[in-house]
Protein backbone atom coordinates (compact mmCIF):
# COMPACT_ATOMS: atom_id res chain seq x y z
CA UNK A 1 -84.31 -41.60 59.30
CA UNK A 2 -81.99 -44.20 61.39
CA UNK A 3 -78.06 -43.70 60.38
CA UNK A 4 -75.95 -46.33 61.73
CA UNK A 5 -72.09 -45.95 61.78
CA UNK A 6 -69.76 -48.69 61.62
CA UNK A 7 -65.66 -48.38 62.13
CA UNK A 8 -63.85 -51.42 60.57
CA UNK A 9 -59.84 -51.24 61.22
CA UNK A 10 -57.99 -53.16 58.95
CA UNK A 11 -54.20 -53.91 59.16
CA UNK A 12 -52.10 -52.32 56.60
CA UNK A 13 -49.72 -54.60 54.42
CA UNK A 14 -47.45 -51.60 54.78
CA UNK A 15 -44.11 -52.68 56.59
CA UNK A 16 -44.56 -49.62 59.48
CA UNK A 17 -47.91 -51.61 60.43
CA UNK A 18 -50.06 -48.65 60.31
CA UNK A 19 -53.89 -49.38 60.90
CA UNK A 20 -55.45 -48.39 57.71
CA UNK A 21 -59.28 -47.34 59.04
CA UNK A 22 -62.32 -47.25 56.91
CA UNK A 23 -65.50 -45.93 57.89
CA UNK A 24 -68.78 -46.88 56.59
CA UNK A 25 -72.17 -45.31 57.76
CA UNK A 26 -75.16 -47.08 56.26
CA UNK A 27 -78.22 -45.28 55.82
CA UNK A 28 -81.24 -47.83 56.59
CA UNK A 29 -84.39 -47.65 54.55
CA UNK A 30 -82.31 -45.67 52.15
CA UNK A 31 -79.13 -46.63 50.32
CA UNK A 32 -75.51 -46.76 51.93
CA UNK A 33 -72.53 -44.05 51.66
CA UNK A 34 -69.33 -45.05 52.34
CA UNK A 35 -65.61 -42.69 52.34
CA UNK A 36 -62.93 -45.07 52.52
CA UNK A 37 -59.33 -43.77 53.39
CA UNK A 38 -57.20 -45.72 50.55
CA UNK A 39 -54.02 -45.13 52.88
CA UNK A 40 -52.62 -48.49 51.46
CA UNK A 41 -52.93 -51.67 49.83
CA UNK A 42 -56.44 -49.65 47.91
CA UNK A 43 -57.74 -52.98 46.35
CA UNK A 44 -57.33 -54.94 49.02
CA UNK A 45 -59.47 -52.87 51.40
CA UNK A 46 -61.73 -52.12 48.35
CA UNK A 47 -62.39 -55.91 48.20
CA UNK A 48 -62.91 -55.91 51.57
CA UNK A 49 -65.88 -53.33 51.63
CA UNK A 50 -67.46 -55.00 48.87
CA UNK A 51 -67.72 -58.45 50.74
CA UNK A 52 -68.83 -56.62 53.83
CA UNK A 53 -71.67 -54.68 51.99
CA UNK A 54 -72.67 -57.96 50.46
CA UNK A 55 -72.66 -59.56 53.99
CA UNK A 56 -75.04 -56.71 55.39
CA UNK A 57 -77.26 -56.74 52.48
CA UNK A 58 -78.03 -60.39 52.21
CA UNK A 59 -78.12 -61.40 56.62
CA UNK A 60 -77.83 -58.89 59.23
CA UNK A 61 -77.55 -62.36 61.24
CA UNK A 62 -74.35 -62.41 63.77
CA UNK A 63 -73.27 -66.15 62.55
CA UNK A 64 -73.00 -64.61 58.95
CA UNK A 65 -70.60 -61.89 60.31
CA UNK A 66 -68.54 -64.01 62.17
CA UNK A 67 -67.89 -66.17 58.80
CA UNK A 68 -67.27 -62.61 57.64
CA UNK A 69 -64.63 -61.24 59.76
CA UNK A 70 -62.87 -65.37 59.38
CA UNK A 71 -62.91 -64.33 55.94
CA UNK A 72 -61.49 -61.43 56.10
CA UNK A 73 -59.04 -62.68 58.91
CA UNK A 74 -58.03 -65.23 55.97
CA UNK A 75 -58.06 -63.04 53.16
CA UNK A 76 -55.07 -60.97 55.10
CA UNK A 77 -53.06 -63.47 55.73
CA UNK A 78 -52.95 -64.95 52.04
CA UNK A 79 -52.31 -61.61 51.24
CA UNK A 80 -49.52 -61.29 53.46
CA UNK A 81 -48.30 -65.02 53.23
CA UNK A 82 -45.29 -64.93 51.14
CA UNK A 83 -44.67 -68.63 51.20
CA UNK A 84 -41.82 -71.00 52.65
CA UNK A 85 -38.20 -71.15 51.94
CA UNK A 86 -38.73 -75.15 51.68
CA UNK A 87 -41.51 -74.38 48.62
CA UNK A 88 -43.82 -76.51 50.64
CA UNK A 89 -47.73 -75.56 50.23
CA UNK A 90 -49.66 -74.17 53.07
CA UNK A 91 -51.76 -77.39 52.77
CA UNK A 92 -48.61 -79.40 52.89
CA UNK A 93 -47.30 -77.99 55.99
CA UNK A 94 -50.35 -78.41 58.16
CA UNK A 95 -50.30 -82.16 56.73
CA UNK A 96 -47.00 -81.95 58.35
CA UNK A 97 -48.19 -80.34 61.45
CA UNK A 98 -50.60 -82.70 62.25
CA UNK A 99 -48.06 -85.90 61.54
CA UNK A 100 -45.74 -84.18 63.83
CA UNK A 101 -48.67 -83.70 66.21
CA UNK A 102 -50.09 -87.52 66.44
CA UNK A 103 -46.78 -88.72 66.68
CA UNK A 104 -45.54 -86.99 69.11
CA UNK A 105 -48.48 -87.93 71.44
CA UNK A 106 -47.64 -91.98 70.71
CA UNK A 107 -44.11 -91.07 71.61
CA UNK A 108 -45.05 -89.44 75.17
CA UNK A 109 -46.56 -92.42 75.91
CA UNK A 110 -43.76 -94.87 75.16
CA UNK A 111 -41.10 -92.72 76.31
CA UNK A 112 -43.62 -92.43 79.61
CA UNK A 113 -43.54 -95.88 79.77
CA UNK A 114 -40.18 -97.25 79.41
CA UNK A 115 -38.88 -94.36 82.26
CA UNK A 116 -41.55 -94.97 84.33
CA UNK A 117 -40.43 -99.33 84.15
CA UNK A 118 -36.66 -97.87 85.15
CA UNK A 119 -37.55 -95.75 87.81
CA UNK A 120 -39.39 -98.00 89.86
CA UNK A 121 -36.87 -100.67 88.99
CA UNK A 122 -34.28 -97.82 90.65
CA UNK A 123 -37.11 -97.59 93.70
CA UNK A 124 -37.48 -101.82 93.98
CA UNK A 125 -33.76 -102.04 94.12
CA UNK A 126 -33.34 -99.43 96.68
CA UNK A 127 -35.88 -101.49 99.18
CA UNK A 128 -34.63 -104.71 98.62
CA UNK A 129 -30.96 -103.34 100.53
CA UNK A 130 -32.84 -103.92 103.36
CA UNK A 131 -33.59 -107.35 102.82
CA UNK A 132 -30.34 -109.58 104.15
CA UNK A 133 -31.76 -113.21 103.62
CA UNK A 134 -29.57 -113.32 100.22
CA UNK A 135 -32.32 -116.18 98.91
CA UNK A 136 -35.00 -113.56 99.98
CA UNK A 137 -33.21 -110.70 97.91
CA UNK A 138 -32.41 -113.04 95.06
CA UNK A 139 -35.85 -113.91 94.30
CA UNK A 140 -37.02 -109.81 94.51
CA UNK A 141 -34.13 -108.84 91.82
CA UNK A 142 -35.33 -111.86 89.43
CA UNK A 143 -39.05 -110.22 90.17
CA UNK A 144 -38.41 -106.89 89.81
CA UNK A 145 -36.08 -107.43 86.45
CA UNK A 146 -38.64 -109.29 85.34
CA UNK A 147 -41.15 -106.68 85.23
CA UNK A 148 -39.50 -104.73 83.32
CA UNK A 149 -38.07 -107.24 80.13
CA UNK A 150 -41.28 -107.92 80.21
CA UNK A 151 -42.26 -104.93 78.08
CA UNK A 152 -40.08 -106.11 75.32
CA UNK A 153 -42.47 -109.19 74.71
CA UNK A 154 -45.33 -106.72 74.54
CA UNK A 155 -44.81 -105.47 71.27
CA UNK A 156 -47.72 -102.99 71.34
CA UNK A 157 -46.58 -101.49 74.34
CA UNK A 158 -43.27 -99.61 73.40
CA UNK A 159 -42.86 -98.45 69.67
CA UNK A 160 -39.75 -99.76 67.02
CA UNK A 161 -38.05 -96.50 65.85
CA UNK A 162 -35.57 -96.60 63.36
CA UNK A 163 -31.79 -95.93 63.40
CA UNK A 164 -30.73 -92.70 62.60
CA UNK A 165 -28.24 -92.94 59.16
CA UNK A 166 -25.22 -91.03 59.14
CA UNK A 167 -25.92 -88.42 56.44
CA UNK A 168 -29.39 -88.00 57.02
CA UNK A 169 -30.68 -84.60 58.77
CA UNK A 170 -33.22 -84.44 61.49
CA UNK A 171 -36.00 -83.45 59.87
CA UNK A 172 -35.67 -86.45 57.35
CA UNK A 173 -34.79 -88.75 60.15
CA UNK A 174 -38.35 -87.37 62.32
CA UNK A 175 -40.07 -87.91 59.41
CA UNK A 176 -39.05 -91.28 58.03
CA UNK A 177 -39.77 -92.08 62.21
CA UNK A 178 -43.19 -90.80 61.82
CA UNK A 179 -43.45 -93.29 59.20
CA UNK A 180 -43.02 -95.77 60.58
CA UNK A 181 -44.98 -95.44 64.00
CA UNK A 182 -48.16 -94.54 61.93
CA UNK A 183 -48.06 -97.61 60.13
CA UNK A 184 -48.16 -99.85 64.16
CA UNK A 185 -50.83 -99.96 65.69
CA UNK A 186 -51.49 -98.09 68.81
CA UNK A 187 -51.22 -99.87 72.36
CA UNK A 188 -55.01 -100.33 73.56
CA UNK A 189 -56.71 -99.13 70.04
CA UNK A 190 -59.78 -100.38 69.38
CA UNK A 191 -63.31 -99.89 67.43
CA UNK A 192 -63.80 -95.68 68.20
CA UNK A 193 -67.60 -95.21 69.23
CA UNK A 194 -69.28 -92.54 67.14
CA UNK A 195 -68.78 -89.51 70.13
CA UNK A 196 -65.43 -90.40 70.10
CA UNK A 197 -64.84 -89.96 66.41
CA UNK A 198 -67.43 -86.94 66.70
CA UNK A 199 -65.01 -85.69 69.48
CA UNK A 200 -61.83 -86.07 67.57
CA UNK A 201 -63.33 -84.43 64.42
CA UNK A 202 -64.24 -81.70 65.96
CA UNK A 203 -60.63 -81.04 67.99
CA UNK A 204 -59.27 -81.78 64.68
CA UNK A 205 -61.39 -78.95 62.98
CA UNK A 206 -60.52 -76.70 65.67
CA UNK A 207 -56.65 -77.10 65.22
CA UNK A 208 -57.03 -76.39 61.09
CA UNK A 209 -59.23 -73.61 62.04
CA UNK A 210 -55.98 -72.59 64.26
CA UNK A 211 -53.30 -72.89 61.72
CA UNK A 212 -55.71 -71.21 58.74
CA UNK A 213 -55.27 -68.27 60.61
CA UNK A 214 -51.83 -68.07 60.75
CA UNK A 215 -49.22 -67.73 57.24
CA UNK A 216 -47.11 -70.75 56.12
CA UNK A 217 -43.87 -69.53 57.04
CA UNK A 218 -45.53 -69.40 60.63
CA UNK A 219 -46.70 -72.91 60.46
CA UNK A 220 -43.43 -74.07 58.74
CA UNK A 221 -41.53 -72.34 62.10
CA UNK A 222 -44.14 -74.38 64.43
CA UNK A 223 -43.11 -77.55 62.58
CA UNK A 224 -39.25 -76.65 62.76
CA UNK A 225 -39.71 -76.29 66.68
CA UNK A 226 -41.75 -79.73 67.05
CA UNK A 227 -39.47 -81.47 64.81
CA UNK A 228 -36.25 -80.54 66.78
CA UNK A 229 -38.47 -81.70 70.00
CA UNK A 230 -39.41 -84.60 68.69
CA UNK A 231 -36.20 -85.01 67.75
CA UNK A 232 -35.03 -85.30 71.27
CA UNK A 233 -37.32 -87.25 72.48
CA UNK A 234 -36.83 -89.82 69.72
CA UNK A 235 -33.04 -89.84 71.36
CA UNK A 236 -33.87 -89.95 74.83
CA UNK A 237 -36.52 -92.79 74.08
CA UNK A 238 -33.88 -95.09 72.28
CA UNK A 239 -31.90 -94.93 75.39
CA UNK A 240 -34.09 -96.16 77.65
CA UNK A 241 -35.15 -98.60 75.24
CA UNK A 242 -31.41 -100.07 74.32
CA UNK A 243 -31.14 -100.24 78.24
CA UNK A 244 -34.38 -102.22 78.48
CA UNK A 245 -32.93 -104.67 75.61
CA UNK A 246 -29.82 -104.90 76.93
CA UNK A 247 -31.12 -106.05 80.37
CA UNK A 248 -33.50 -108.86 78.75
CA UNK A 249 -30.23 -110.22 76.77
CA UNK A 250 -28.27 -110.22 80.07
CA UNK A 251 -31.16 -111.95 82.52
CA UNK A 252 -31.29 -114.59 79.57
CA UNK A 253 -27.49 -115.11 79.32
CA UNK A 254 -27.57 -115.50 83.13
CA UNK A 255 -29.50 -118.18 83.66
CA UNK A 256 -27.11 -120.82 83.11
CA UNK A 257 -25.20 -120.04 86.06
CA UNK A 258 -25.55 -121.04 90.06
CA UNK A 259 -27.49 -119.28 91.71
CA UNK A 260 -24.86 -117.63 93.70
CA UNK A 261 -22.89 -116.30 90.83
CA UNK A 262 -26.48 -115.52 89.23
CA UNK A 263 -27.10 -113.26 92.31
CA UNK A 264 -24.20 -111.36 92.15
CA UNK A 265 -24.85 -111.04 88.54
CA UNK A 266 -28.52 -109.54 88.81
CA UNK A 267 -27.31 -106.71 91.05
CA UNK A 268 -24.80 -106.04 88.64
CA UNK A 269 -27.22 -105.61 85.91
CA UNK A 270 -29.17 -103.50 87.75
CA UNK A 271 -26.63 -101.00 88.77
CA UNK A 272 -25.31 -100.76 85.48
CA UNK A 273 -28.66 -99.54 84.42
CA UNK A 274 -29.18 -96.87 86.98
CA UNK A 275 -25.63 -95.43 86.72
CA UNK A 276 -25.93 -95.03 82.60
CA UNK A 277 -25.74 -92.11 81.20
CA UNK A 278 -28.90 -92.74 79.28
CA UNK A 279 -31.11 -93.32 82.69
CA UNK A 280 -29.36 -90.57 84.60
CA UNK A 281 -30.72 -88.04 82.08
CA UNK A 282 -33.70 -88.86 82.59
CA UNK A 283 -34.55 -90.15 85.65
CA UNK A 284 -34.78 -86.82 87.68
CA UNK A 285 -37.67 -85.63 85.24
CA UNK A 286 -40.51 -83.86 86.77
CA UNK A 287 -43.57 -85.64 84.98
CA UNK A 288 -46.17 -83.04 84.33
């Protein structure tokens, strides 16, 4: 007669976080005997034998008792999941968590953008100091200036957030935001090919997978945290971009003038932009 023992450890929903253990030893060819210690929580771990006795008897396969021990993974957490002080589902706050998610990648890219424009406008105006022809150095500020207004005509390129009301909290500001940027379309988006859509199903299945596993007052936390993030970025985005603004209004306004006063007038512009508060914060970032 073959005897086979099998240890399962199961986390007790007792607040000390003792390890409830339950020992099976299955008798093949014959029939199975079983002497669970009910330490805690006795019909939970009683449904939890059951389901792992109906596991073994219908597939011994290893794919079956991975789905199993998911299961059970899941079953625990429900268990334990005691909801969110917002009322919000579990369903609703990964909803949320992926918004946040997508959105915040759009944002990167922007915010990459429009500090990447004023940094090497920072690194053309350095150069051009050694230039002394003035007619020389006139036409290299109209260039480089140019080069960067020019990403207010591309619309696609940097996204339209909104202003941010005076009563309205952050998380209702982030998310009216989000609105808004997934209703434009992204810079460069196209028709997907079907391995890219396979590709994104399958990171997206891996990130629900991720948050099953964990409660919905743990999700709702994660959201908290990449709200307030996005938050800031939102900020530090709308600075760079009022700067960009502001310099196409002023390069417009200029060109009625001589060129002499015009000149005089460019290099203004452009040190007003790289002493502003708004650049200065962010133009020592390490880019990862």
């Amino acid at each position: 007669m073959k005897i086979k023992s099998i240890s399962l450890e199961i986390p007790s929903l007792a607040a000390s976080a003792i390890f409830t253990r339950l020992q099976i030893v299955e008798i093949v060819g014959n029939k199975a005997a079983y002497q669970p210690n009910f330490t805690s929580s006795p019909r939970l771990i009683t449904t939890i034998y059951l389901l792992y006795l109906l596991t073994v008897f219908f597939s011994a396969s290893s794919n079956l008792v991975g789905k199993f021990t998911q299961s059970v993974r899941r079953m625990v957490q429900d268990a334990k999941d005691e909801g969110t002080a917002s009322g919000l589902t579990k369903e609703e706050v990964i909803e949320t968590n992926e918004r946040l998610r997508a959105v915040r990648i759009r944002m990167d890219e922007s915010y990459d953008t429009a500090k990447k424009a004023l940094v090497t406008l920072m690194g053309k105006y350095n150069d051009s100091k050694s230039v002394h022809n003035v007619f020389q150095r006139y036409n290299l500020l109209k260039a480089m200036i140019k080069e960067v207004i020019r990403l207010e005509t591309q619309y696609w390129t940097l996204v339209d957030i909104p202003k941010q009301e005076k009563q309205e909290t952050v998380p209702a500001f982030v998310l009216r935001a989000c609105s808004i940027m997934e209703k434009t379309q992204k810079s460069g988006e196209g028709v997907k090919t079907s391995a890219r859509l396979a590709e994104e199903a399958q990171e997206r299945r891996e990130r629900i997978d991720r948050l099953e596993d964990m409660t919905t007052a743990q999700i709702e936390a994660e959201n908290t945290q990449m709200t307030n993030d996005l938050y800031r970025l939102l900020k530090k985005y709308s600075g760079l971009r009022n700067l960009i603004r502001q310099l196409k209004t002023e390069y417009t306004n200029a060109k009625i003038y001589p060129m002499l006063f015009r000149y005089t007038m460019l290099k203004d512009m452009i040190k007003d932009i790289l002493l502003h508060p708004d650049y200065m914060e962010v133009c020592h970032e390490v880019d990862a």
